[in-house]
C-alpha atoms as a PDB file:
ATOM      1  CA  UNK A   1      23.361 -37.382  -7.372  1.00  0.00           C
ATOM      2  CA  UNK A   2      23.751 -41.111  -8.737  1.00  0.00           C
ATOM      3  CA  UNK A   3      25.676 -43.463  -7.033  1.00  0.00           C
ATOM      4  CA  UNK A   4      25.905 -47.464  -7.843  1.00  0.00           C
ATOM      5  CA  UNK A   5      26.958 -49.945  -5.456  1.00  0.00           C
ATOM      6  CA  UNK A   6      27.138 -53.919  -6.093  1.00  0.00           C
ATOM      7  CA  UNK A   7      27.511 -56.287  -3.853  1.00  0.00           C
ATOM      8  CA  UNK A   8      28.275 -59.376  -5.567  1.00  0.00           C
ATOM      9  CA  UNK A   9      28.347 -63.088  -3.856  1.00  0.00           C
ATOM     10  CA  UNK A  10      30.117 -65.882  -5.545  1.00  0.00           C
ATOM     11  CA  UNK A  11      30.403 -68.926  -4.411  1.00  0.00           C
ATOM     12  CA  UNK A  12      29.979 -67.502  -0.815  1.00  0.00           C
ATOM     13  CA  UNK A  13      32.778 -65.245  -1.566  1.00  0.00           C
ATOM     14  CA  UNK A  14      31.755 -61.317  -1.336  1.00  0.00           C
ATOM     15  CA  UNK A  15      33.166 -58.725  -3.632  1.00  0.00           C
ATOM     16  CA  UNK A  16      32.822 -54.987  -3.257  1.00  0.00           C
ATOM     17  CA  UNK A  17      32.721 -53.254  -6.648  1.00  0.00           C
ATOM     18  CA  UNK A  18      33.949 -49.550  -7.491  1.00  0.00           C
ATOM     19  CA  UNK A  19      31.622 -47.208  -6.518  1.00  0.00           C
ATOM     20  CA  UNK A  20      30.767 -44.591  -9.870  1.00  0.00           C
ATOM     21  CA  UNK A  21      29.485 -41.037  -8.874  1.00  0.00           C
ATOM     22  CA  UNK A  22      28.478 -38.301 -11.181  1.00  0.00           C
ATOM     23  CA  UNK A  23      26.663 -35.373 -10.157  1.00  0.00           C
ATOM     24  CA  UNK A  24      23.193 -33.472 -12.101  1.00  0.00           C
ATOM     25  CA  UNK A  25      23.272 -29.599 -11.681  1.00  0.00           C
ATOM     26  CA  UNK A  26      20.088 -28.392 -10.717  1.00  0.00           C
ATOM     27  CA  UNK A  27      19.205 -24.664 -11.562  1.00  0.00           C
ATOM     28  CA  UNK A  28      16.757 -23.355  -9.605  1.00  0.00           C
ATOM     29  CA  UNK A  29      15.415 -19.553  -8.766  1.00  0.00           C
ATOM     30  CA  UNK A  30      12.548 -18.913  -6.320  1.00  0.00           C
ATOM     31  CA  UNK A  31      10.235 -16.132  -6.257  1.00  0.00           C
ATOM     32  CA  UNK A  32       7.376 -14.750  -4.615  1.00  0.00           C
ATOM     33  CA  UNK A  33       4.227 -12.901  -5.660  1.00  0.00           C
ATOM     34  CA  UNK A  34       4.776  -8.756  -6.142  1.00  0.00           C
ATOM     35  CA  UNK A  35       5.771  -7.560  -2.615  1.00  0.00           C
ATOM     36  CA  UNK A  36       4.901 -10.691  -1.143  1.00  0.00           C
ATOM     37  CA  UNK A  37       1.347 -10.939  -2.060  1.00  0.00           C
ATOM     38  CA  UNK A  38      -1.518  -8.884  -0.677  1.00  0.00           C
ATOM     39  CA  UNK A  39      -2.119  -7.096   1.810  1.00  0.00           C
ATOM     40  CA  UNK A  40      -5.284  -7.589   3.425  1.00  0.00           C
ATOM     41  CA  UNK A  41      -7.794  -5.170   4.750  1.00  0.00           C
ATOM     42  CA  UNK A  42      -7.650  -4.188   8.341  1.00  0.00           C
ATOM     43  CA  UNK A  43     -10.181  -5.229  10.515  1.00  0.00           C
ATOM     44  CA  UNK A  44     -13.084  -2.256  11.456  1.00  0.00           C
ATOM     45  CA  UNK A  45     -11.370  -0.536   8.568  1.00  0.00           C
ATOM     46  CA  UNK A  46     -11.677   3.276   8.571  1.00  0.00           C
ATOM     47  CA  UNK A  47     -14.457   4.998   6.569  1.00  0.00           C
ATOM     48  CA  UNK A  48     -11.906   7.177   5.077  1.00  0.00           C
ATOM     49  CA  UNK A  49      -8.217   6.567   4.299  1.00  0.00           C
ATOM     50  CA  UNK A  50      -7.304   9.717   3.691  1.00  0.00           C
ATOM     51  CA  UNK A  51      -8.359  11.486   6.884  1.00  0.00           C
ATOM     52  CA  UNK A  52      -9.464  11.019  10.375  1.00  0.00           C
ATOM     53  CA  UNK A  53     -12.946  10.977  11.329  1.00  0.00           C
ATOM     54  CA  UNK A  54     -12.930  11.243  15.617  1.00  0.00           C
ATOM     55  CA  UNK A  55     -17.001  10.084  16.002  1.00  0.00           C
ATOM     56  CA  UNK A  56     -15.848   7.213  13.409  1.00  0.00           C
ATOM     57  CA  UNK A  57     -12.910   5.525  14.376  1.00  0.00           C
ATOM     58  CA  UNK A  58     -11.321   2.585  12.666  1.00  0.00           C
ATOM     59  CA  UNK A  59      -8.324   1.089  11.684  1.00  0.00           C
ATOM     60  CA  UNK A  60      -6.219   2.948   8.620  1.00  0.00           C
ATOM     61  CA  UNK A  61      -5.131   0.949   5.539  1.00  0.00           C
ATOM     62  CA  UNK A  62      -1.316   2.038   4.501  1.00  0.00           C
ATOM     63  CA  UNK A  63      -1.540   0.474   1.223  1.00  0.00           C
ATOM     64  CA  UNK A  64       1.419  -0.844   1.624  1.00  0.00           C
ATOM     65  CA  UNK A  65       3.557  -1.234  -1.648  1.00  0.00           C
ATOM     66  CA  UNK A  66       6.693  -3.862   0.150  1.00  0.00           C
ATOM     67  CA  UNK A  67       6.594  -7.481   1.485  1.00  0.00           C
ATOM     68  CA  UNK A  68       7.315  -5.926   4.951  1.00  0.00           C
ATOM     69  CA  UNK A  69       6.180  -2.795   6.921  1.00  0.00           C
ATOM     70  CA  UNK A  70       3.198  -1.775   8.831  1.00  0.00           C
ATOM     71  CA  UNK A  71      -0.136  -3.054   7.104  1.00  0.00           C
ATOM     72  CA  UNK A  72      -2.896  -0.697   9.779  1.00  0.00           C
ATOM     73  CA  UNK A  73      -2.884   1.057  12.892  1.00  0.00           C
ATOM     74  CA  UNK A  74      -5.689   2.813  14.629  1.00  0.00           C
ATOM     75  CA  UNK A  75      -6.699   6.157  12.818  1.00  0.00           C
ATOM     76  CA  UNK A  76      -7.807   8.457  15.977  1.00  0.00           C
ATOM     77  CA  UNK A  77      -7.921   7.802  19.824  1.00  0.00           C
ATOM     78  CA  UNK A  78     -11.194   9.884  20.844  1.00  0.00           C
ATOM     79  CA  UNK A  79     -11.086  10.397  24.547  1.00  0.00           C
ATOM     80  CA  UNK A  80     -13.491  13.535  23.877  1.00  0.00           C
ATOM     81  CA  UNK A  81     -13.862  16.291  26.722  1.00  0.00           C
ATOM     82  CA  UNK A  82     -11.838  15.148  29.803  1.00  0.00           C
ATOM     83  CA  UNK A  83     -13.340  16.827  32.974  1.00  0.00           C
ATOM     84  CA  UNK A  84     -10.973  16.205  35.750  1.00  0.00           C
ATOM     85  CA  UNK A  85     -11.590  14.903  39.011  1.00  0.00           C
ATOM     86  CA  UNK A  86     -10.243  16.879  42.136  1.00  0.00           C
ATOM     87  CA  UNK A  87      -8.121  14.149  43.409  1.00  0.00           C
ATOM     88  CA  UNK A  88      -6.730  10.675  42.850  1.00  0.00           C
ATOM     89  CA  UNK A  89      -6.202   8.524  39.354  1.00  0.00           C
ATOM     90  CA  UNK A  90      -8.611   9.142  36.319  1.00  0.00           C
ATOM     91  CA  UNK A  91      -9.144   7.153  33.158  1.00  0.00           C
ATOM     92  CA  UNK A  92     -11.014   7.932  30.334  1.00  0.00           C
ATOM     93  CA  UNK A  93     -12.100   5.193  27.465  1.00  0.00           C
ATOM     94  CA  UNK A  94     -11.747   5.701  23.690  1.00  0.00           C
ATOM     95  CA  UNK A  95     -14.872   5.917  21.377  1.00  0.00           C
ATOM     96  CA  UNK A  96     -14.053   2.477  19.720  1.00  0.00           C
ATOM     97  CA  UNK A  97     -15.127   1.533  16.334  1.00  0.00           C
ATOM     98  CA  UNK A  98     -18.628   1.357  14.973  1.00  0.00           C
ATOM     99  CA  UNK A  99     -17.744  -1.253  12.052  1.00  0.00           C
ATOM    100  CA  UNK A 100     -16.697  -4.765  11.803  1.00  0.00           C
ATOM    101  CA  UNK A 101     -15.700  -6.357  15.312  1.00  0.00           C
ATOM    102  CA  UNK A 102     -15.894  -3.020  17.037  1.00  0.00           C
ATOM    103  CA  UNK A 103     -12.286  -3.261  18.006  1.00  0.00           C
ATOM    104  CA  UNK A 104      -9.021  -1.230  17.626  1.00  0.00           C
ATOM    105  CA  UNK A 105      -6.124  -3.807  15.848  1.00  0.00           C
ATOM    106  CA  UNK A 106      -2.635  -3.262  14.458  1.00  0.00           C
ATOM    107  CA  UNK A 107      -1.099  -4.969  11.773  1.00  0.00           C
ATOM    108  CA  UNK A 108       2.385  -5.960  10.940  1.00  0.00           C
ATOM    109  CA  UNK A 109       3.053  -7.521   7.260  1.00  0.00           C
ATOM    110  CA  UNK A 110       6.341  -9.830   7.350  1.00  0.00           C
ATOM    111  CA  UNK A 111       5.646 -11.574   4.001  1.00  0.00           C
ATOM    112  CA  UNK A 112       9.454 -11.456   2.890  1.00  0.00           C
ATOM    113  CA  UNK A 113      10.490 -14.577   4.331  1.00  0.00           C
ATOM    114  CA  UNK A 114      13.232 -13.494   6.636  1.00  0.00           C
ATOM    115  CA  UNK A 115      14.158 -15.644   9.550  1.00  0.00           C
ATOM    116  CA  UNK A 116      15.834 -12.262  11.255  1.00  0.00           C
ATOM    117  CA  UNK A 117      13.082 -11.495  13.636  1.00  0.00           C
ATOM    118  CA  UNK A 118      11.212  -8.352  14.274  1.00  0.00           C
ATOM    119  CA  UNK A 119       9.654  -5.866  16.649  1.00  0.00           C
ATOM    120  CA  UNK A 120       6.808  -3.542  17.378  1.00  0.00           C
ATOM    121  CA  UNK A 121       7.015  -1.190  19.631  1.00  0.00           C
ATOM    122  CA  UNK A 122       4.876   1.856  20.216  1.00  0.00           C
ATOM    123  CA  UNK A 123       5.649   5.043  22.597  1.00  0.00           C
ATOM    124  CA  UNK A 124       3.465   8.684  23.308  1.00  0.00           C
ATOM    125  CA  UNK A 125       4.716  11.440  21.606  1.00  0.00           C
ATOM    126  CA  UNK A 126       3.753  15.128  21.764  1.00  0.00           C
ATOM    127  CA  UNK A 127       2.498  17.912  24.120  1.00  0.00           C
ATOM    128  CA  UNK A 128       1.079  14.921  26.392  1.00  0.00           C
ATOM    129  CA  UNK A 129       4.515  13.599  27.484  1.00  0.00           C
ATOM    130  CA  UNK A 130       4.652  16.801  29.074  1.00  0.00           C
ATOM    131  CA  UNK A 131       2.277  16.348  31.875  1.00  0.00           C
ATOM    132  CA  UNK A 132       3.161  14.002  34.565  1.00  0.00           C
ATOM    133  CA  UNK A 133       1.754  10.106  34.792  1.00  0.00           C
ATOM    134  CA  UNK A 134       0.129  10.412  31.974  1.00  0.00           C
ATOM    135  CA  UNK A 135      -0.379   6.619  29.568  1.00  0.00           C
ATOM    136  CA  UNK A 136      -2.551   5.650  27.436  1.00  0.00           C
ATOM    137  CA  UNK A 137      -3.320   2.077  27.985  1.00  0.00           C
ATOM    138  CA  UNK A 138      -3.839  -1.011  25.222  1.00  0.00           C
ATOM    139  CA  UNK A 139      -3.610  -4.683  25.265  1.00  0.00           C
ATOM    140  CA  UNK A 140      -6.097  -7.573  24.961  1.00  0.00           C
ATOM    141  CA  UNK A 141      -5.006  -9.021  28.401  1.00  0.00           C
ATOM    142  CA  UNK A 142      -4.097 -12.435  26.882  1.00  0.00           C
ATOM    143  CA  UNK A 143      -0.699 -11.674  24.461  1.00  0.00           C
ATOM    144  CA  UNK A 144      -2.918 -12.967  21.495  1.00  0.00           C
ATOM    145  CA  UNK A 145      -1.531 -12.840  18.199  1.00  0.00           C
ATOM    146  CA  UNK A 146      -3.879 -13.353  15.096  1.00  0.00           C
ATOM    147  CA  UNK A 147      -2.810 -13.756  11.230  1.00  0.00           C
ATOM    148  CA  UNK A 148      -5.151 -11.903   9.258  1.00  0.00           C
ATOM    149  CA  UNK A 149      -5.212 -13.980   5.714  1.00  0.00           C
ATOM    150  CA  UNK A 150      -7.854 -11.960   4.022  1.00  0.00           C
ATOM    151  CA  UNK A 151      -7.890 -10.164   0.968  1.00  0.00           C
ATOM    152  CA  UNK A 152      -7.781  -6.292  -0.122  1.00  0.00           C
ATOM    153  CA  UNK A 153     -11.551  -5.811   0.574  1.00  0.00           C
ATOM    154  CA  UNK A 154     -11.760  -8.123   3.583  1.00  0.00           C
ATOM    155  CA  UNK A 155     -10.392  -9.021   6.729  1.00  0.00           C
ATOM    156  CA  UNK A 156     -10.076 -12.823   7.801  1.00  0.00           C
ATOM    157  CA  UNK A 157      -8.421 -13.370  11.608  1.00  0.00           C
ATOM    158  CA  UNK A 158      -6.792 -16.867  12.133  1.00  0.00           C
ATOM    159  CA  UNK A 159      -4.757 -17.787  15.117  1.00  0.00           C
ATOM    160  CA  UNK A 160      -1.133 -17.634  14.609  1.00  0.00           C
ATOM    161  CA  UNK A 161       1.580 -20.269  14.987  1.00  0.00           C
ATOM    162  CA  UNK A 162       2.823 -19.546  18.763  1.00  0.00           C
ATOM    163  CA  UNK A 163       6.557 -20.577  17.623  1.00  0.00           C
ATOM    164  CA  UNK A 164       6.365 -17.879  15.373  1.00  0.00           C
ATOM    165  CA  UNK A 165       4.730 -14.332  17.257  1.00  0.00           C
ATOM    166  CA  UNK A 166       4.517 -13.314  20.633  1.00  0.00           C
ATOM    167  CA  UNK A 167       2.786 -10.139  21.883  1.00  0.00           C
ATOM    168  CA  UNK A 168       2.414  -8.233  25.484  1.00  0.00           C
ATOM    169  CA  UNK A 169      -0.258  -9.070  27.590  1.00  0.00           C
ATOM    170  CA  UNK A 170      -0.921  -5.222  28.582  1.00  0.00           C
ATOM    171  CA  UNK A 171       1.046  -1.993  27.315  1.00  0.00           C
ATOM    172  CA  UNK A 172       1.288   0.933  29.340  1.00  0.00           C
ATOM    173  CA  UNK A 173       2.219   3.509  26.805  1.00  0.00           C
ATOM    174  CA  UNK A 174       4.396   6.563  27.823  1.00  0.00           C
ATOM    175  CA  UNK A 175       7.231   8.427  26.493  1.00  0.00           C
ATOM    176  CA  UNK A 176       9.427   4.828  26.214  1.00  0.00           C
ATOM    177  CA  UNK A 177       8.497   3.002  23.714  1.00  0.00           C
ATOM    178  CA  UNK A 178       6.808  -0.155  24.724  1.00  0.00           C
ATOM    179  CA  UNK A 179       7.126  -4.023  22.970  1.00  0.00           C
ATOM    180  CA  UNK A 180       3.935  -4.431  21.372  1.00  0.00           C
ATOM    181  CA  UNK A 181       4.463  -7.976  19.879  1.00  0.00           C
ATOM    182  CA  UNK A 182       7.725  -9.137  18.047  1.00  0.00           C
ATOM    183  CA  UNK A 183       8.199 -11.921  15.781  1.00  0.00           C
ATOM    184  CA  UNK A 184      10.944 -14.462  16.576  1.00  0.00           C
ATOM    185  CA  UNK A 185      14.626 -15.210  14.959  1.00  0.00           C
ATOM    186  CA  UNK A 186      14.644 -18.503  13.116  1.00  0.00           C
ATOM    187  CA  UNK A 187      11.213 -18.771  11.971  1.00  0.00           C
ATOM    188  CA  UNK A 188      10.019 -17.956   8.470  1.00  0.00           C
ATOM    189  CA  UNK A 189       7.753 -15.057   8.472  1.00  0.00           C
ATOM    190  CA  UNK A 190       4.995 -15.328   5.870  1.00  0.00           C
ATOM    191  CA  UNK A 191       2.216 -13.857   7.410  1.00  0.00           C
ATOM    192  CA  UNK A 192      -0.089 -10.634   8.588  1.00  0.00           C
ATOM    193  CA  UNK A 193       0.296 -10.517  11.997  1.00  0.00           C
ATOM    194  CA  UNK A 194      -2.385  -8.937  14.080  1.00  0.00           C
ATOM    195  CA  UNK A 195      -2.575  -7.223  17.415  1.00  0.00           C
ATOM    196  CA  UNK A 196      -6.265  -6.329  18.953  1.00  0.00           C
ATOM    197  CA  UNK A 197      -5.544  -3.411  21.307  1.00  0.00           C
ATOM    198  CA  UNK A 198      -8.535  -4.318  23.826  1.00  0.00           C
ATOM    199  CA  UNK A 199     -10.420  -1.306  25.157  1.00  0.00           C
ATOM    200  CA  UNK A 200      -7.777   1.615  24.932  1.00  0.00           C
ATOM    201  CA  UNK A 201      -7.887   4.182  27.888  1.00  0.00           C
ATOM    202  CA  UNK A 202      -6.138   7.613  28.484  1.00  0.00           C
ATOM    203  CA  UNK A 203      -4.998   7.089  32.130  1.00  0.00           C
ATOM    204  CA  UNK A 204      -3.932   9.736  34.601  1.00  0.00           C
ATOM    205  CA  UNK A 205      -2.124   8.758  37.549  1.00  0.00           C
ATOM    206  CA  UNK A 206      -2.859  11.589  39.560  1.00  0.00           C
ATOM    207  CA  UNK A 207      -5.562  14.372  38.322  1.00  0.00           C
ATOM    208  CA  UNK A 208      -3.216  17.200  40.731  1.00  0.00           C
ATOM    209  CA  UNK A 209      -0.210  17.635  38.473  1.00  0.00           C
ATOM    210  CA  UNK A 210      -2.119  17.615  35.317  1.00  0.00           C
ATOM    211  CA  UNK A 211      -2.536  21.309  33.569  1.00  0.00           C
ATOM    212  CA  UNK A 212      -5.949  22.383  31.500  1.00  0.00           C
ATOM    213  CA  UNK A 213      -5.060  22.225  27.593  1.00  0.00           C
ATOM    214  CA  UNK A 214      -5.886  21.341  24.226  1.00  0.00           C
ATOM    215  CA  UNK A 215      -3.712  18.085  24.071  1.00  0.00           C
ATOM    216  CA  UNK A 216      -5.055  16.716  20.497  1.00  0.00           C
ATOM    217  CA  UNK A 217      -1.790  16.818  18.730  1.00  0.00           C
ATOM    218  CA  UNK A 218      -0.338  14.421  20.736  1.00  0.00           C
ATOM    219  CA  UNK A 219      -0.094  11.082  18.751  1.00  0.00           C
ATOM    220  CA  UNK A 220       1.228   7.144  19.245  1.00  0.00           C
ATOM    221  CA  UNK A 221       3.870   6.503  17.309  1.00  0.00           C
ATOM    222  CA  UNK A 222       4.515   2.927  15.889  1.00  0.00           C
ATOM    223  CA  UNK A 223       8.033   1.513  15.382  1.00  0.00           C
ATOM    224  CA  UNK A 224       8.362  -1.914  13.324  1.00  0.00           C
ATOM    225  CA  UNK A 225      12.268  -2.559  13.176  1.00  0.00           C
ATOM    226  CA  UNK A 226      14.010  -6.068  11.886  1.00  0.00           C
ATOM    227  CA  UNK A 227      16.113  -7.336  14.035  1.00  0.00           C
ATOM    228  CA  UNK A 228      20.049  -6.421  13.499  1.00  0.00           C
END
């Protein structure tokens, strides 16, 4: 926008002249990169994409086509051969990763640039939920949130803005789905956002009430919604 403005002094006499404003249309379109760039690798990245492997864990790529969704999750939770104890709590530790950092980590890509918030939340589903006290256990014990700004072959962990992400401390994960981390209204997401899970453990609250079984088709089940 142009605007003149003259302030003329005669004769210490001051005179205000006409102000003249004309406007300059601007035309303008931004875009980002095809589905809002790449989507880096996963950290401890599974040997196999396609299927699990239980005495090599890792961290499954999705491939994921979209500027938002779930980038990786763990693959398999291998708490082997449980032999119970007669009495009191139990808990049993996953076989974690042989690869990269050694560590379980879950990724949420929010590369579309929405200020709308969102949430990750994870909860037990399957034959498990049926036996009582029963969790399986995650969380690095500090709420750390990491941006992974790697490429397709490689992961690259950064810390990430705290205005932006916030994450749970510790998850106790039953049949209610827990807040893993969420990322907060207002802010521009543009990131990879990444959750190390700590050493995960299948915990049983009281080795009594639990029944003998084959319990491997029990699963976690991520949830990444936006926020309404």
């Amino acid at each position: 926008m142009l605007g003149l403005l003259i302030l003329i002094v005669l004769n210490g006499v001051s005179i205000n002249a006409e102000e003249n404003k004309e406007e300059t249309s601007l035309n303008v379109h931004i875009t980002t990169s095809e589905n809002g760039g790449d989507t880096p690798a996963p950290p401890s990245a599974s040997s196999n994409v396609a299927s699990s492997d239980p005495d090599n864990p890792g961290n499954r790529n999705n491939q994921l086509q979209s500027a938002f969704g779930l980038a990786y999750q763990p693959d398999v939770f291998n708490f082997g051969q449980v032999t119970l104890k007669e009495k009191g709590e139990q808990e049993v530790f996953a076989k974690l990763p042989k690869n990269g950092d050694g560590k379980f980590h879950v990724g949420v890509k929010a590369k579309n640039r929405d200020t709308a918030g969102w949430a990750l939340k994870v909860g037990l589903k399957g034959s498990l939920t049926a036996q009582a006290g029963v969790t399986i256990e995650i969380g690095n014990g500090t709420g750390e949130v990491k941006v992974n700004q790697g490429d397709t072959m490689t992961a690259q962990l950064f810390a990430a803005p705290l205005d932006v992400v916030s994450a749970s401390k510790n998850i106790s994960v039953g049949q209610t789905e827990a807040l893993v981390m969420e990322g907060k209204a207002g802010e521009v997401h543009n990131d990879v956002y990444d959750y190390e899970l700590g050493e995960v453990k299948l915990k049983i609250a009281d080795v009594r009430h639990i029944q003998m079984g084959d319990y491997s088709y029990s699963s976690l089940q991520w949830n990444l919604e936006k926020a309404p």
